[in-house]
C-alpha atoms as a PDB file:
ATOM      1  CA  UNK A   1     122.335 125.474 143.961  1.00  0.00           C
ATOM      2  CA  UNK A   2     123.572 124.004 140.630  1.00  0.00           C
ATOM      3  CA  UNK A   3     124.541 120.269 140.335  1.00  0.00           C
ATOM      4  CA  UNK A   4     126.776 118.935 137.666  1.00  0.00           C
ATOM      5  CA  UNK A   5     127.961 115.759 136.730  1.00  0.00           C
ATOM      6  CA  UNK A   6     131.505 115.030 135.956  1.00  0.00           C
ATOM      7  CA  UNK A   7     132.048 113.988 132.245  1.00  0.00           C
ATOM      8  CA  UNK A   8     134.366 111.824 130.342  1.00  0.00           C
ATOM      9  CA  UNK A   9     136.009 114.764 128.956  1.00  0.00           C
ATOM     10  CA  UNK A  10     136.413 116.721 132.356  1.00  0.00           C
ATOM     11  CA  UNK A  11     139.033 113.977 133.583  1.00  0.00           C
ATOM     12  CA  UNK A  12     142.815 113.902 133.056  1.00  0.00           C
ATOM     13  CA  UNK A  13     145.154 110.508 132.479  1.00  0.00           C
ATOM     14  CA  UNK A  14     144.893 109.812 136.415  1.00  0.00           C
ATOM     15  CA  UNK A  15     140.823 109.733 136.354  1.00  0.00           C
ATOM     16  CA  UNK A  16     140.556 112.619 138.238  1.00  0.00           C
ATOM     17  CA  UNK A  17     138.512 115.775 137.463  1.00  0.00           C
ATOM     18  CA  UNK A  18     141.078 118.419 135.885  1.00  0.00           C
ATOM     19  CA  UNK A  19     142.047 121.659 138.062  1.00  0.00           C
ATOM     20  CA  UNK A  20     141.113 123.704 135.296  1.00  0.00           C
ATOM     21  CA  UNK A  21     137.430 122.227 134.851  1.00  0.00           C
ATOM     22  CA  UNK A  22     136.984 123.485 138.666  1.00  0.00           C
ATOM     23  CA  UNK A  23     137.109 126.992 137.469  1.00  0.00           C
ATOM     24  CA  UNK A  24     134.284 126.134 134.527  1.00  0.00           C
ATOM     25  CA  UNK A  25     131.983 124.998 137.262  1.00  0.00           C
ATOM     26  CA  UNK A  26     132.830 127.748 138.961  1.00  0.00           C
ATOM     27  CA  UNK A  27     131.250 130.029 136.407  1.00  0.00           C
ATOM     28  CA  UNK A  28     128.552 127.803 135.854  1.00  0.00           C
ATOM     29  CA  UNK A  29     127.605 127.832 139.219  1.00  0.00           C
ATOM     30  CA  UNK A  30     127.593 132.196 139.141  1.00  0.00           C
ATOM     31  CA  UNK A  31     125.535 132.674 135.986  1.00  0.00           C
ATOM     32  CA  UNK A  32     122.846 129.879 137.700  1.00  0.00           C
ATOM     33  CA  UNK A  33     123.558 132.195 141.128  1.00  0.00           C
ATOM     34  CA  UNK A  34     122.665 135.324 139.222  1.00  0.00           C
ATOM     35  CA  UNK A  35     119.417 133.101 137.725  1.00  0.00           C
ATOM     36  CA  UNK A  36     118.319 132.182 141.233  1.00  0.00           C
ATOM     37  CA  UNK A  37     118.189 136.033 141.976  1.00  0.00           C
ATOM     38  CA  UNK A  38     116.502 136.820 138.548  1.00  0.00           C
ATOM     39  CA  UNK A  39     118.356 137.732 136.251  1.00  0.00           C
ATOM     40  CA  UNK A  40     119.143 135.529 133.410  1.00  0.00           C
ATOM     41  CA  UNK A  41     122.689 136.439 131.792  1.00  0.00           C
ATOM     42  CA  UNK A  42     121.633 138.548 128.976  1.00  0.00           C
ATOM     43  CA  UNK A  43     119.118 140.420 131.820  1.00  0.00           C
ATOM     44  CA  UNK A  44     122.133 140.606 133.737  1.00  0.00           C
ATOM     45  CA  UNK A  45     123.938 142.212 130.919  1.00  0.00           C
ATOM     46  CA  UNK A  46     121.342 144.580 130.143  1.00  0.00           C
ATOM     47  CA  UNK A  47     121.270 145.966 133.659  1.00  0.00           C
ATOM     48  CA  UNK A  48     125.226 147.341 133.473  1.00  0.00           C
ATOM     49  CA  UNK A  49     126.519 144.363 134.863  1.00  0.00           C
ATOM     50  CA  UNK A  50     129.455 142.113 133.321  1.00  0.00           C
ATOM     51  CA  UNK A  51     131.059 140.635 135.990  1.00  0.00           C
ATOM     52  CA  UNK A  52     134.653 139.797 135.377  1.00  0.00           C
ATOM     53  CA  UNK A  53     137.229 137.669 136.928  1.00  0.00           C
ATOM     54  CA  UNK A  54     140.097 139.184 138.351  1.00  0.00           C
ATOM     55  CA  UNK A  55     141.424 136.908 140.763  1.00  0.00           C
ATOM     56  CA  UNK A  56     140.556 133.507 141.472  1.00  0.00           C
ATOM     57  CA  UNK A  57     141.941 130.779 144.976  1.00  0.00           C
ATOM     58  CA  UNK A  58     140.948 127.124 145.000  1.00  0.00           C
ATOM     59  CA  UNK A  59     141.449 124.911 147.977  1.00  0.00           C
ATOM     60  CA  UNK A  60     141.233 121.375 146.847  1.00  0.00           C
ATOM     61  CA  UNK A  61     139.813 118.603 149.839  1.00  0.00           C
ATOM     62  CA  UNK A  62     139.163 115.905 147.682  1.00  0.00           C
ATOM     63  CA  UNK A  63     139.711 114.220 144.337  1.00  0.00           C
ATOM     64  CA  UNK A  64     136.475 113.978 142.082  1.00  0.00           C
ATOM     65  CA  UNK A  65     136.884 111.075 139.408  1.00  0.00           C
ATOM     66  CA  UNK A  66     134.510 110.656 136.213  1.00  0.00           C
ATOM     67  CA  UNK A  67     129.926 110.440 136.967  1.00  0.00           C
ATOM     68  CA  UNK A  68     130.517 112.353 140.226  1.00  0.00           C
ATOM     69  CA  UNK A  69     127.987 114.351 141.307  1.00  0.00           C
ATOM     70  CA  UNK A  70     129.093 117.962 142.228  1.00  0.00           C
ATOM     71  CA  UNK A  71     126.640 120.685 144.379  1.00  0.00           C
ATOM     72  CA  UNK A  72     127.920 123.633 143.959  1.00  0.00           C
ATOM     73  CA  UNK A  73     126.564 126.307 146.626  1.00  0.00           C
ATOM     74  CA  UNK A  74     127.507 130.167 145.645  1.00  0.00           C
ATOM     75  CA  UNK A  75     127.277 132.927 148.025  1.00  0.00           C
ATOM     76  CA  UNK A  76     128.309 136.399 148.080  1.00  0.00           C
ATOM     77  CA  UNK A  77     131.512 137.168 150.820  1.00  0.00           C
ATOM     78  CA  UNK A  78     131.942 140.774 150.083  1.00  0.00           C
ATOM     79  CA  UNK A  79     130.155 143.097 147.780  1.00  0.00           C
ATOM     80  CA  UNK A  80     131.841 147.085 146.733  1.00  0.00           C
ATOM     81  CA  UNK A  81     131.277 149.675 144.530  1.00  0.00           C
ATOM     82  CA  UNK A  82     132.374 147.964 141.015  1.00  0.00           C
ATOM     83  CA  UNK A  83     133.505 144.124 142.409  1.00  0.00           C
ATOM     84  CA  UNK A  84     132.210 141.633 144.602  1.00  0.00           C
ATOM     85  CA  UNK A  85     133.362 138.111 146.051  1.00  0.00           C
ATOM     86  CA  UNK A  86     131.683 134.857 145.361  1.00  0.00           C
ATOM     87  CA  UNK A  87     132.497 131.124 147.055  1.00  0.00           C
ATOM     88  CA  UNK A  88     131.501 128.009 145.217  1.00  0.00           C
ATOM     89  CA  UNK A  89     131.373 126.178 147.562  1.00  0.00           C
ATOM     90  CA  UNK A  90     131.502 121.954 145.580  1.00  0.00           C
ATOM     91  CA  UNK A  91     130.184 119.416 147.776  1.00  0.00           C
ATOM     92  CA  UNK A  92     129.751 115.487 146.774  1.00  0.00           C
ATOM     93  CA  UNK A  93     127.449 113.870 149.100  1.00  0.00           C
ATOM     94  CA  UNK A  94     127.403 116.501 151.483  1.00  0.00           C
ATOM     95  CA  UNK A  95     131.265 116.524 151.778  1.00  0.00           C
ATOM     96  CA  UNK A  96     133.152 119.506 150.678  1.00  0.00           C
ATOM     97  CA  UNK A  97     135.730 118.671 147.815  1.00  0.00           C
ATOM     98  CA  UNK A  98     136.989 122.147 146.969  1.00  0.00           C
ATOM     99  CA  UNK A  99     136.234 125.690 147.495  1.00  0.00           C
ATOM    100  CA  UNK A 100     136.679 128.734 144.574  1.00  0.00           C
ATOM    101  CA  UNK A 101     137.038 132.113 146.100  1.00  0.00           C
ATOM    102  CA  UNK A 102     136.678 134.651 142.893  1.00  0.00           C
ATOM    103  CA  UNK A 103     136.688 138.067 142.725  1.00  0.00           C
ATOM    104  CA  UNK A 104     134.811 139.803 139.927  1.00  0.00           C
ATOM    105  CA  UNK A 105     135.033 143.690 138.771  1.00  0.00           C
ATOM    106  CA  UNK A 106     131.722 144.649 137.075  1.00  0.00           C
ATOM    107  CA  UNK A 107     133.284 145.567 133.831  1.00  0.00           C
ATOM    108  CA  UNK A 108     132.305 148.523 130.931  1.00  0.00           C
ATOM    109  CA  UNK A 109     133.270 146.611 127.285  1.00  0.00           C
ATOM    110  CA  UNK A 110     133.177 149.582 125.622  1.00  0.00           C
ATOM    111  CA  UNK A 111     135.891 151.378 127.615  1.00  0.00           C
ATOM    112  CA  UNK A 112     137.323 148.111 129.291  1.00  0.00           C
ATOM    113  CA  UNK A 113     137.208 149.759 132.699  1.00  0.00           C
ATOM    114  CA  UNK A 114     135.237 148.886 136.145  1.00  0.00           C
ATOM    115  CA  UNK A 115     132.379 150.593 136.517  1.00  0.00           C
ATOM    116  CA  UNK A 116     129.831 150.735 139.440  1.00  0.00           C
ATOM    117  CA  UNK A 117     127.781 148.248 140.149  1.00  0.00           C
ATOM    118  CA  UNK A 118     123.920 148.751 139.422  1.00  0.00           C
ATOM    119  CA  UNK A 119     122.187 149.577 142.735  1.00  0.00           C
ATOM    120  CA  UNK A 120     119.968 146.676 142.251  1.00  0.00           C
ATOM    121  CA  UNK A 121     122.430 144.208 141.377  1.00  0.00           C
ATOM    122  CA  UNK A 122     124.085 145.123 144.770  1.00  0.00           C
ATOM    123  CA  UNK A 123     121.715 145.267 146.493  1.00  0.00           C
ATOM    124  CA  UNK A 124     120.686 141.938 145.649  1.00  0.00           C
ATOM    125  CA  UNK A 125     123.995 140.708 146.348  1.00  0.00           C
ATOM    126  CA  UNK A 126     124.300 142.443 149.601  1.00  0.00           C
ATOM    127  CA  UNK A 127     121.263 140.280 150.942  1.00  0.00           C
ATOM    128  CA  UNK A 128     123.052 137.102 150.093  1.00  0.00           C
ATOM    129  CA  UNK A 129     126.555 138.201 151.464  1.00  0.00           C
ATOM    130  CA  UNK A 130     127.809 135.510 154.592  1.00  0.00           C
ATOM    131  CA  UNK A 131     131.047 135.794 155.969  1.00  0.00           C
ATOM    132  CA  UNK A 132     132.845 132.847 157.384  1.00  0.00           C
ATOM    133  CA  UNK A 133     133.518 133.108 161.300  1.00  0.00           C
ATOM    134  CA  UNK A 134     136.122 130.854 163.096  1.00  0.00           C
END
């Protein structure tokens, strides 16, 4: 679980945190997902993974204004053979204010093409996934 606070900075003229700053959290809240399953980013590097976005859906509850205190849960929906699915899941006070659904492709920078996912890393993943039933 990461936790951040909203800044001064992070608001727009209306005093509410700005749409785009929910997509910074967002990749906040992976790289300290990633941490919590050991591996720090450069580790995470170093194993063949670069996880990059490729498509991204927010569904906005509730307005978040300035010294707000955001939890941000991340869990695995769906995990393949070069991308996965996180939600970041923001909660103040136990209520959800939004929800990021991203989609990452595990990237190759030398060849900018997907490439397979280390077996570890999805492995590791594939213990975390939880899919939503209604």
């Amino acid at each position: 679980m990461y936790s951040h606070r909203i800044r001064y900075h992070e608001v727009d003229q209306q005093g509410y945190l700005f749409n785009s700053r929910y997509l910074e959290i967002a990749d906040v809240a992976m790289t300290e997902f990633f941490r919590s399953l050991g591996w720090q980013y450069d580790a995470l590097i170093a194993t063949g993974t670069d996880p990059s976005v490729v498509k991204s859906e927010i569904a906005f509850v509730s307005p978040c204004r300035f010294d707000d205190v955001l939890d941000a849960e991340t869990v695995p929906t769906r995990v393949g053979t070069s991308s996965f699915r996180l939600r970041i899941t923001l909660r103040r006070s136990g209520g959800v204010v939004a929800t990021i659904e991203n989609t990452y492709v595990n990237v190759d920078l030398a060849s900018a093409r997907s490439r397979p996912l280390p077996t570890d890393v999805a492995e590791a993943l594939e213990r975390e996934v939880r899919v939503e039933t209604t």
